[in-house]
PDB file of N, CA and C in Angstrom:
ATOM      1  N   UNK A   1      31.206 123.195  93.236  1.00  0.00           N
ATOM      2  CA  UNK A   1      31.390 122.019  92.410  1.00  0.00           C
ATOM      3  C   UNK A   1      30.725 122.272  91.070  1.00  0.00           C
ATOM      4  N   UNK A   2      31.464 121.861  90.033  1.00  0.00           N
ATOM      5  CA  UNK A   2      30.961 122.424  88.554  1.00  0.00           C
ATOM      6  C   UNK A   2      30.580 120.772  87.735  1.00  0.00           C
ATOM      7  N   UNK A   3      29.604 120.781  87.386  1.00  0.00           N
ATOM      8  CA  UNK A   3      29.358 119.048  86.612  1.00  0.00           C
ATOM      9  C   UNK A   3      29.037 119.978  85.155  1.00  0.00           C
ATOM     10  N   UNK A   4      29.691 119.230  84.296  1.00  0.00           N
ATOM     11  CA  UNK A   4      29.364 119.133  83.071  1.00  0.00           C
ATOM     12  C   UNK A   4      28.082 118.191  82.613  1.00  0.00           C
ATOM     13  N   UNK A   5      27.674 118.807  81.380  1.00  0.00           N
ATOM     14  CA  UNK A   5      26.640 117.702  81.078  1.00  0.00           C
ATOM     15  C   UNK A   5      27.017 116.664  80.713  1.00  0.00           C
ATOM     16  N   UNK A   6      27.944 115.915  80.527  1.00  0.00           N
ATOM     17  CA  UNK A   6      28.914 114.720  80.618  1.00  0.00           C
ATOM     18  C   UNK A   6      28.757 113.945  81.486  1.00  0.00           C
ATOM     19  N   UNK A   7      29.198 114.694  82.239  1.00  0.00           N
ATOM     20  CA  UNK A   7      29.389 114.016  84.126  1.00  0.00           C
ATOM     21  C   UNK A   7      27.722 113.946  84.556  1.00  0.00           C
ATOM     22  N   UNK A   8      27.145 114.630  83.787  1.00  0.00           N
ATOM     23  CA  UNK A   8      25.512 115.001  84.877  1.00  0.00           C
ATOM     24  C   UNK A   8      24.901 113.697  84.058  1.00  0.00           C
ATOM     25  N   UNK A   9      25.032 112.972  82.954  1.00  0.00           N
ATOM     26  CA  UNK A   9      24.592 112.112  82.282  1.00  0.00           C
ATOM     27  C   UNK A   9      25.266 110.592  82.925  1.00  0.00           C
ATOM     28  N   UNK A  10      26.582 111.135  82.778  1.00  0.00           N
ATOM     29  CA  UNK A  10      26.958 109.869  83.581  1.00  0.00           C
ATOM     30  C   UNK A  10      26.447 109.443  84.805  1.00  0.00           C
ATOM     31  N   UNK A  11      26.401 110.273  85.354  1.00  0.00           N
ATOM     32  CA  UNK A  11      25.555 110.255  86.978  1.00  0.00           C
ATOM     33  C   UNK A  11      24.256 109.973  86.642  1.00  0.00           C
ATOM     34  N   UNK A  12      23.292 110.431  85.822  1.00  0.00           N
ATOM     35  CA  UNK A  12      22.024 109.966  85.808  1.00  0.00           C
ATOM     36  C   UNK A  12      21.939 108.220  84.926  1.00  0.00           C
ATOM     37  N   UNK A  13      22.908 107.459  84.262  1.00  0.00           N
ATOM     38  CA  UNK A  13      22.840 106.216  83.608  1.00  0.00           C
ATOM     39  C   UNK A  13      23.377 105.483  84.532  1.00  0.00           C
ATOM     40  N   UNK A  14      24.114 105.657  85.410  1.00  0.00           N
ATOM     41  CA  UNK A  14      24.780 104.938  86.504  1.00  0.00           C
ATOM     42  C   UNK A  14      24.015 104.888  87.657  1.00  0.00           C
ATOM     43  N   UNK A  15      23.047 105.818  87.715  1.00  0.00           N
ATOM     44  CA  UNK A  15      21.974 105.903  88.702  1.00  0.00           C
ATOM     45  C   UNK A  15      20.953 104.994  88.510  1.00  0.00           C
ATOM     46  N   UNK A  16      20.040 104.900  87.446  1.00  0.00           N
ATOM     47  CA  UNK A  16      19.258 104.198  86.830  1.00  0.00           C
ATOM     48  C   UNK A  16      19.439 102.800  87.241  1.00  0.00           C
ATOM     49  N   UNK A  17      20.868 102.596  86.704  1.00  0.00           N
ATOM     50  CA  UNK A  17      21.235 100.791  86.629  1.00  0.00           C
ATOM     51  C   UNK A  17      21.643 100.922  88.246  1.00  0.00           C
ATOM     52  N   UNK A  18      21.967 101.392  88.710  1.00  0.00           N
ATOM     53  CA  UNK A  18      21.965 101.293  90.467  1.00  0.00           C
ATOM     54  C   UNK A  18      20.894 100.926  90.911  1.00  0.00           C
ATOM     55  N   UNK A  19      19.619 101.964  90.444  1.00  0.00           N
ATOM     56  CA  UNK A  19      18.755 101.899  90.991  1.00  0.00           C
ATOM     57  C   UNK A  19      17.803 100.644  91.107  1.00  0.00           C
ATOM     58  N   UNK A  20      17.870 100.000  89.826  1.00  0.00           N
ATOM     59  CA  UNK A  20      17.139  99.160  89.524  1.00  0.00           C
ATOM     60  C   UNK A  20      17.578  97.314  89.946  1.00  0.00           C
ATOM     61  N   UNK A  21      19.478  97.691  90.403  1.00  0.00           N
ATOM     62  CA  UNK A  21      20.173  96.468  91.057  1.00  0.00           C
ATOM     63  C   UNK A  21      19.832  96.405  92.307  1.00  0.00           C
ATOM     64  N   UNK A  22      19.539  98.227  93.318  1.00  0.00           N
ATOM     65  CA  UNK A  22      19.223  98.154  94.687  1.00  0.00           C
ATOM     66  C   UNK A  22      18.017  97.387  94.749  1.00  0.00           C
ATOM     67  N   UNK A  23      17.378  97.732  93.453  1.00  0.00           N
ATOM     68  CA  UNK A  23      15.836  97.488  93.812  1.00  0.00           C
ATOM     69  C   UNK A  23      15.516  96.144  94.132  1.00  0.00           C
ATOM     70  N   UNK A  24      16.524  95.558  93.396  1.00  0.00           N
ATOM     71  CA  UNK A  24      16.422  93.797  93.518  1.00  0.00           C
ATOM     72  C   UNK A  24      17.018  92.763  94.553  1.00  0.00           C
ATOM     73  N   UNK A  25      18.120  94.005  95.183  1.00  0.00           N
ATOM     74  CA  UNK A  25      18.846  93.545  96.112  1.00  0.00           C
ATOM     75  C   UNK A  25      17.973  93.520  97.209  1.00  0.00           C
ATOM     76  N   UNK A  26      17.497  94.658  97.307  1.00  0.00           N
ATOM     77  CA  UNK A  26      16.539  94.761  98.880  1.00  0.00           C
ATOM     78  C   UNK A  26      14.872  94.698  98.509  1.00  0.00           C
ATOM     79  N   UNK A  27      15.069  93.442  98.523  1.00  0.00           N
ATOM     80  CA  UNK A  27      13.360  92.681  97.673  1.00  0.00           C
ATOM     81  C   UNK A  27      12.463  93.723  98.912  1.00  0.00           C
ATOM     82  N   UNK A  28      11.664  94.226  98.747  1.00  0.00           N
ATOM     83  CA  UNK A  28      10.551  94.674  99.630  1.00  0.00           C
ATOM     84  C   UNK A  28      10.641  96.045  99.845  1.00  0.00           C
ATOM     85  N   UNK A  29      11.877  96.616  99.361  1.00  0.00           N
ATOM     86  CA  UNK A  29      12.407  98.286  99.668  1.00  0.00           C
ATOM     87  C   UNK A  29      12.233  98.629  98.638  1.00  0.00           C
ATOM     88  N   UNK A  30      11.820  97.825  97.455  1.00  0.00           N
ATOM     89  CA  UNK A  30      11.671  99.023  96.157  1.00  0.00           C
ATOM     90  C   UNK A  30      10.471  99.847  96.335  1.00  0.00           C
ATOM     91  N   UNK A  31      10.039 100.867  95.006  1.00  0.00           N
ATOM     92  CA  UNK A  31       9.250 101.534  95.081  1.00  0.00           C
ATOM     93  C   UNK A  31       8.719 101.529  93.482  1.00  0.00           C
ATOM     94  N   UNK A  32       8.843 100.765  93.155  1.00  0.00           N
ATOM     95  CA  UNK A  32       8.576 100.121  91.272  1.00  0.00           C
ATOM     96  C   UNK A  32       9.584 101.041  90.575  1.00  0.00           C
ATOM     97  N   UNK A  33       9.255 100.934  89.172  1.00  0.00           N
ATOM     98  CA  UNK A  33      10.483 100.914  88.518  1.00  0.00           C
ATOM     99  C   UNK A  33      11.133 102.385  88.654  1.00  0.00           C
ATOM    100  N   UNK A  34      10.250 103.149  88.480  1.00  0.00           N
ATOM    101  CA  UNK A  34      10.030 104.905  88.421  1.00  0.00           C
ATOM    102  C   UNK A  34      10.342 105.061  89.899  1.00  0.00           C
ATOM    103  N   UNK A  35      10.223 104.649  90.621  1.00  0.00           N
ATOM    104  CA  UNK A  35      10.529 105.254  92.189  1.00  0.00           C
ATOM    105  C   UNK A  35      12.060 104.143  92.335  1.00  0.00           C
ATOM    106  N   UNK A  36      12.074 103.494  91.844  1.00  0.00           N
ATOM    107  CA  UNK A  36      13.462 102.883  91.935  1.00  0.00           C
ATOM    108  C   UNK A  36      14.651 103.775  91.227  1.00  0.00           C
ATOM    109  N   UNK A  37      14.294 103.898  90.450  1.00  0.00           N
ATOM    110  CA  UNK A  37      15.386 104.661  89.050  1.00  0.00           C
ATOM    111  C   UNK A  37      15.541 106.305  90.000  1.00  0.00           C
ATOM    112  N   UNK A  38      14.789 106.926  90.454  1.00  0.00           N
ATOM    113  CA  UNK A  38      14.811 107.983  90.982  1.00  0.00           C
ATOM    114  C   UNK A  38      15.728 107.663  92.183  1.00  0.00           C
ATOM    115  N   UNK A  39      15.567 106.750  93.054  1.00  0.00           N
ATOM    116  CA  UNK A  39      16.348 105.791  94.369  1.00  0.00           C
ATOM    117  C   UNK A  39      17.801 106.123  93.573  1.00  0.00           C
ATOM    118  N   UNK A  40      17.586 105.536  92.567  1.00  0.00           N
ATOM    119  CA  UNK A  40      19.269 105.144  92.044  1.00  0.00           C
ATOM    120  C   UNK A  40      19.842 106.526  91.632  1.00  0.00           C
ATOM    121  N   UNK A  41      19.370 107.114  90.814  1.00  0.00           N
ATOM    122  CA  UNK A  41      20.203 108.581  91.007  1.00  0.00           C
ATOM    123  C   UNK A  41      20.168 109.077  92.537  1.00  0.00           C
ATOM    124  N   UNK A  42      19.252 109.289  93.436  1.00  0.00           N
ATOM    125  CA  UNK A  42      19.800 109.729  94.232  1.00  0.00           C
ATOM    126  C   UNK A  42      20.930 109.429  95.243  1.00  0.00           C
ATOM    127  N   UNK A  43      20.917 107.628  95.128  1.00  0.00           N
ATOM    128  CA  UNK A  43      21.578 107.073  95.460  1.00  0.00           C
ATOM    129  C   UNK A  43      23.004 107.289  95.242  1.00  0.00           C
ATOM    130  N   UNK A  44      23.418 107.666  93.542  1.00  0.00           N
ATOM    131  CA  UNK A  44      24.296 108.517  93.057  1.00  0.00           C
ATOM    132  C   UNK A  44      25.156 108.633  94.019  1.00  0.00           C
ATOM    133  N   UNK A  45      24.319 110.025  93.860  1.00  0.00           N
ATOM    134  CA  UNK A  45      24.908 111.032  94.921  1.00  0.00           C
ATOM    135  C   UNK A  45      25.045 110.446  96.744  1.00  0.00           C
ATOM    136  N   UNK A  46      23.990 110.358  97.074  1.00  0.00           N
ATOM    137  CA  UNK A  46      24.910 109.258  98.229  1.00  0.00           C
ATOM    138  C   UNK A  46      25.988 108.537  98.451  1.00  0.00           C
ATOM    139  N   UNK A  47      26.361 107.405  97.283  1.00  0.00           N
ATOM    140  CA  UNK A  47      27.386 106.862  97.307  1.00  0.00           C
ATOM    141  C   UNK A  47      28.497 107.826  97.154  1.00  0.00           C
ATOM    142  N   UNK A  48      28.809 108.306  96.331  1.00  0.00           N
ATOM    143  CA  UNK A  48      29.650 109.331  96.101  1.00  0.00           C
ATOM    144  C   UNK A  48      30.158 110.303  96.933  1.00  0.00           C
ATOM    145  N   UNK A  49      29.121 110.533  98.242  1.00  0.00           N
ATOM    146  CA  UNK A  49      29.636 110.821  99.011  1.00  0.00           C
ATOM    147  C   UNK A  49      30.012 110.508 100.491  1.00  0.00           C
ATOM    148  N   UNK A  50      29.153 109.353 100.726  1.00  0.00           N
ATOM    149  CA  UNK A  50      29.642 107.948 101.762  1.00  0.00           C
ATOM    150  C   UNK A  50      30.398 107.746 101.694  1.00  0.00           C
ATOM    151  N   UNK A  51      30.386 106.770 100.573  1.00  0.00           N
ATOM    152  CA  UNK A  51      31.624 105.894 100.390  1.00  0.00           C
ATOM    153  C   UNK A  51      33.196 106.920 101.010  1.00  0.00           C
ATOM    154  N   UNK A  52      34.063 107.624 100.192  1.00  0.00           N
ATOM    155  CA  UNK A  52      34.899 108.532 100.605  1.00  0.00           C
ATOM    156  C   UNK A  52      35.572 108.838 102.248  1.00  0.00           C
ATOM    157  N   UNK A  53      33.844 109.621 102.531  1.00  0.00           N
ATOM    158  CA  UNK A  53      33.565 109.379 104.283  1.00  0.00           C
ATOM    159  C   UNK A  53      34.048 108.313 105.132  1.00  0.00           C
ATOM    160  N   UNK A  54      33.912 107.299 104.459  1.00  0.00           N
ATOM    161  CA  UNK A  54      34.283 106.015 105.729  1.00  0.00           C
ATOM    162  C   UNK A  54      35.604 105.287 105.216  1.00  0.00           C
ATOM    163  N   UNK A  55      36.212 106.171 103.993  1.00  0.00           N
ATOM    164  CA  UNK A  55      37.348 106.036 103.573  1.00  0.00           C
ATOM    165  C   UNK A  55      37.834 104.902 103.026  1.00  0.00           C
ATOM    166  N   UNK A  56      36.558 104.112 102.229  1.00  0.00           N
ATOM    167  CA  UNK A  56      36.474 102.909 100.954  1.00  0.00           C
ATOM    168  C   UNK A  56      36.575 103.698  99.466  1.00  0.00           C
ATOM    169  N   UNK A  57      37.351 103.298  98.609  1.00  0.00           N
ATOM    170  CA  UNK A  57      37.739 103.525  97.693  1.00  0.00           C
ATOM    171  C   UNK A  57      37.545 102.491  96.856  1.00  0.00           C
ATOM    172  N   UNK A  58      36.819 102.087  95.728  1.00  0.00           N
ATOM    173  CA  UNK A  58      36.394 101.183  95.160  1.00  0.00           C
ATOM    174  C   UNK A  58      37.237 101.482  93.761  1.00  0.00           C
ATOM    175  N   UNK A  59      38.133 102.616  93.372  1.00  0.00           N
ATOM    176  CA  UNK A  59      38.902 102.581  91.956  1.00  0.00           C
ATOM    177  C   UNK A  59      38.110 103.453  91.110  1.00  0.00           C
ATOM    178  N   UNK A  60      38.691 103.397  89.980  1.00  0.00           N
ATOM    179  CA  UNK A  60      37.981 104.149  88.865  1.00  0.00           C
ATOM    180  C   UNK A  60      37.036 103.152  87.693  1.00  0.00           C
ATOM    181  N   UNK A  61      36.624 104.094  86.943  1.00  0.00           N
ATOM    182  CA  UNK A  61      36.069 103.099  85.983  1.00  0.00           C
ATOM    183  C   UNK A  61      34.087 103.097  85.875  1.00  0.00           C
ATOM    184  N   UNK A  62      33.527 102.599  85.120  1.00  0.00           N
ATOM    185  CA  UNK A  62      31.896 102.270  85.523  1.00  0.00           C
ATOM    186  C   UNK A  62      31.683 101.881  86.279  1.00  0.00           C
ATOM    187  N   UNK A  63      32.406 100.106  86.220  1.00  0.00           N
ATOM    188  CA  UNK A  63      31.914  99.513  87.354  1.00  0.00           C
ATOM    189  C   UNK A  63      31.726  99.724  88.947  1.00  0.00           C
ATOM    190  N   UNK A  64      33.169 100.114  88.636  1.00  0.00           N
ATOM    191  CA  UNK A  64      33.656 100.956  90.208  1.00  0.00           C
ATOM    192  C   UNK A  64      32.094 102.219  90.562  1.00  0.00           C
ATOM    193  N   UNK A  65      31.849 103.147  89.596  1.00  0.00           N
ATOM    194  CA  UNK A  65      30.753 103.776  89.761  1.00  0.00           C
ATOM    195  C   UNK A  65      29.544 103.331  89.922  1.00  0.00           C
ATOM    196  N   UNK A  66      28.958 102.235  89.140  1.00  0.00           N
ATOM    197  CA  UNK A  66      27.951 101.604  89.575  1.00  0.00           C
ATOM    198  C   UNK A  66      28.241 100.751  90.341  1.00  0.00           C
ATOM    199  N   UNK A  67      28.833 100.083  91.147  1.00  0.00           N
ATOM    200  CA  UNK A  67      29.368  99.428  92.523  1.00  0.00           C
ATOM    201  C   UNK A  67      28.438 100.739  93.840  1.00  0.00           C
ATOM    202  N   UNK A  68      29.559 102.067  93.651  1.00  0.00           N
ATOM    203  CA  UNK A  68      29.353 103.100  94.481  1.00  0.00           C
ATOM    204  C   UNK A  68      27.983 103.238  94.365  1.00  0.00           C
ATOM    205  N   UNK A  69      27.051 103.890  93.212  1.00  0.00           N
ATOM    206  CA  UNK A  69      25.794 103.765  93.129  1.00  0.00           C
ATOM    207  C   UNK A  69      24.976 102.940  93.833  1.00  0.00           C
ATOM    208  N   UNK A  70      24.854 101.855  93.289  1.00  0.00           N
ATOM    209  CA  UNK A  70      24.003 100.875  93.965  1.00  0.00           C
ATOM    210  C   UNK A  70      24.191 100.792  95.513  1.00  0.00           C
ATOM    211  N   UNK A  71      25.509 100.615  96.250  1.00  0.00           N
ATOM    212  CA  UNK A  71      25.296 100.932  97.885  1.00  0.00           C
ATOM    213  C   UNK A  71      24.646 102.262  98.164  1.00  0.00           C
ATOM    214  N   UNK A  72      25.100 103.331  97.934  1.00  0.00           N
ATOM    215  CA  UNK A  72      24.097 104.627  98.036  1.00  0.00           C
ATOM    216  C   UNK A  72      22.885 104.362  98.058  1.00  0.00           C
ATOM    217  N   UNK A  73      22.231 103.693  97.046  1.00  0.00           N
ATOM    218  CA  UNK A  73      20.871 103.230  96.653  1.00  0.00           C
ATOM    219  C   UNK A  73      20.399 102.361  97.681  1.00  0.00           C
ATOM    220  N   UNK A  74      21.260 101.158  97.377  1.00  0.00           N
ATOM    221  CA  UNK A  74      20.821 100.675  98.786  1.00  0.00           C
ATOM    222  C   UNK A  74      21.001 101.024 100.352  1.00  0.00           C
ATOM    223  N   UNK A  75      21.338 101.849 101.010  1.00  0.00           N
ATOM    224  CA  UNK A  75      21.527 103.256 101.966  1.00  0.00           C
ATOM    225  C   UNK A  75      19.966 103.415 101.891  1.00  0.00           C
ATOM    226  N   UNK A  76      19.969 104.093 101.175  1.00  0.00           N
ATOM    227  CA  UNK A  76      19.119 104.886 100.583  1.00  0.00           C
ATOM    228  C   UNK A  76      17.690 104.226 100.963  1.00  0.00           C
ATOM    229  N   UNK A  77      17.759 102.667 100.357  1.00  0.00           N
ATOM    230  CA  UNK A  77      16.092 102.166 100.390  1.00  0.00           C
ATOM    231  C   UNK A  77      15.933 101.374 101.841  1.00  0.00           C
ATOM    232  N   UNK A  78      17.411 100.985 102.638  1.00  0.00           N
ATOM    233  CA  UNK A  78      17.434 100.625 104.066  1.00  0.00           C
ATOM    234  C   UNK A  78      16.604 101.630 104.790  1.00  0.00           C
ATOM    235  N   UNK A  79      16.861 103.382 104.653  1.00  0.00           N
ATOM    236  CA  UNK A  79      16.526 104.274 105.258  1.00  0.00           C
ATOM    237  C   UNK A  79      15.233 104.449 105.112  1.00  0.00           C
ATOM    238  N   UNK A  80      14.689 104.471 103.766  1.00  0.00           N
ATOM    239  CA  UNK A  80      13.815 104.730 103.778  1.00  0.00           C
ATOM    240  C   UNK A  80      12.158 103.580 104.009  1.00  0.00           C
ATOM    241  N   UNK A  81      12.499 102.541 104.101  1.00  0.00           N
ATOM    242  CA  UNK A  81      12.188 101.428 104.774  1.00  0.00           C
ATOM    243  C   UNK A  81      12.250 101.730 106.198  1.00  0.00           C
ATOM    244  N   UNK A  82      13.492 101.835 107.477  1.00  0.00           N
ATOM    245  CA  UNK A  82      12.947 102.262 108.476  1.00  0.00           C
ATOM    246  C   UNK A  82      11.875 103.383 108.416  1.00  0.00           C
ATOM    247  N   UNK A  83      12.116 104.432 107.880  1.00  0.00           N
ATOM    248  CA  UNK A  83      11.230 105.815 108.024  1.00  0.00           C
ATOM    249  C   UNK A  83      10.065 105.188 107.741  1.00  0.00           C
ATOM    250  N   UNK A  84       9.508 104.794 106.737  1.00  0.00           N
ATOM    251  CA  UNK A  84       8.089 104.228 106.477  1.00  0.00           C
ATOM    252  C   UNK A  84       7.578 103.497 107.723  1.00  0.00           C
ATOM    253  N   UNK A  85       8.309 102.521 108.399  1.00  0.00           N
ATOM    254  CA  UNK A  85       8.320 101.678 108.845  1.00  0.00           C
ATOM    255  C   UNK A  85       7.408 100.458 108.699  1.00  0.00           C
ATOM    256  N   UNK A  86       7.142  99.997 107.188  1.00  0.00           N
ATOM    257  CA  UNK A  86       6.826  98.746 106.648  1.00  0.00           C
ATOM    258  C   UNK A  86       7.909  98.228 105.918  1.00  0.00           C
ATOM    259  N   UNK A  87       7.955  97.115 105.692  1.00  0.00           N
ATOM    260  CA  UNK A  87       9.353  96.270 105.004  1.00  0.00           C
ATOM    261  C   UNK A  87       8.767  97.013 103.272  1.00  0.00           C
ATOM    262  N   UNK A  88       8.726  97.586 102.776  1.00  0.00           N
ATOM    263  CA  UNK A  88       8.364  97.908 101.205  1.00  0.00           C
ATOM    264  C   UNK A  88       6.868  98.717 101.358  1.00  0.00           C
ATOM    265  N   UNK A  89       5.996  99.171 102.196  1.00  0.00           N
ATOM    266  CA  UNK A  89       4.951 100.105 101.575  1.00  0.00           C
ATOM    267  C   UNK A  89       4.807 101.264 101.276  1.00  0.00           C
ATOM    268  N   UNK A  90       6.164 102.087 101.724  1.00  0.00           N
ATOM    269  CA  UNK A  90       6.644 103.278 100.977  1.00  0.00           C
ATOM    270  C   UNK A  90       5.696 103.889 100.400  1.00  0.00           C
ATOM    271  N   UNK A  91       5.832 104.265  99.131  1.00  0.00           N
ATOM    272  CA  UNK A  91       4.379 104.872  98.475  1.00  0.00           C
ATOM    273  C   UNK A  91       3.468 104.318  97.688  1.00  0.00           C
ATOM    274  N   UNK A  92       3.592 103.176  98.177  1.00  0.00           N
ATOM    275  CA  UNK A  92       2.486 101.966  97.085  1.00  0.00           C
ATOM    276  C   UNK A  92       1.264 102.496  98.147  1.00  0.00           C
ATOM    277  N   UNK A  93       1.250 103.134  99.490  1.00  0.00           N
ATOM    278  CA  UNK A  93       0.068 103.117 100.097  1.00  0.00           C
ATOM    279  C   UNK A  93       0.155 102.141 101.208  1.00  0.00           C
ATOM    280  N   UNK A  94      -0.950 102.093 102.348  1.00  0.00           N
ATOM    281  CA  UNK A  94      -0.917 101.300 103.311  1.00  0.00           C
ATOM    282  C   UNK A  94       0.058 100.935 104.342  1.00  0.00           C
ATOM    283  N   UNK A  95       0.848 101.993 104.276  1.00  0.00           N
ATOM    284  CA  UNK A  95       2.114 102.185 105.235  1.00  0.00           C
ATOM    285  C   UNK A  95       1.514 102.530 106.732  1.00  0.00           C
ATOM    286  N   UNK A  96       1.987 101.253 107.690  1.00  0.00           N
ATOM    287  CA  UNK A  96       1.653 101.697 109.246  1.00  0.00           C
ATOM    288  C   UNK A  96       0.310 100.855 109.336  1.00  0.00           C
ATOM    289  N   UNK A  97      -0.074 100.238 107.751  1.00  0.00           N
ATOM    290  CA  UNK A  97      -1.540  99.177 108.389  1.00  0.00           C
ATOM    291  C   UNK A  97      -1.169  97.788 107.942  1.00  0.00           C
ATOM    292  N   UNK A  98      -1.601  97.226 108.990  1.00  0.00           N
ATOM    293  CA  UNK A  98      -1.270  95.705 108.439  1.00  0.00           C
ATOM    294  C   UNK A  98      -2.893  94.851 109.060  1.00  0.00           C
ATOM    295  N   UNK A  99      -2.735  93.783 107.725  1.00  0.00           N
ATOM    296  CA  UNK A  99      -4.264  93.600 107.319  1.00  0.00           C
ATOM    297  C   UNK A  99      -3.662  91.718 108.020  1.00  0.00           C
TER     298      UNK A  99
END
């Protein structure tokens, strides 16, 4: 697979604003703004390749891309919420203690 720096930009601005819609969507799964925005590009790439997989097609366009994004993202902060296993203490610290 060949990305232009075009496409690699698009993917990282569509990530960002993913990241930062997952973040709000799943109140307690963020990881602040910088661990969100990172969520959302990777999320990116998640969606992009989920979505396809279960054979949803959301169209062309931004929106359509940041649509795809943000579920990836949110994927993404569901998962990583079980793995922690606190509703949001991820890497703020204090993951596995409850006061």
């Amino acid at each position: 697979m060949h990305l232009s720096n075009e496409s690699l930009l698009v993917i990282i601005v569509v990530g960002i604003v993913a990241g930062w819609l997952a973040g709000n969507i799943v109140r307690g799964g963020g990881y602040g703004l910088i661990g969100d925005l990172v969520v959302g590009v990777i999320g990116a790439f998640i969606g992009d390749w989920l979505l396809p997989q279960l054979s949803i097609h959301l169209g062309t366009g931004m929106v359509a891309l940041i649509v795809n994004a943000t579920l990836g993202a949110i994927v993404l902060l569901i998962v990583l919420r079980l793995i922690s296993g606190v509703g949001g203490g991820g890497w703020r610290g204090g993951a596995g203690r409850r006061w």
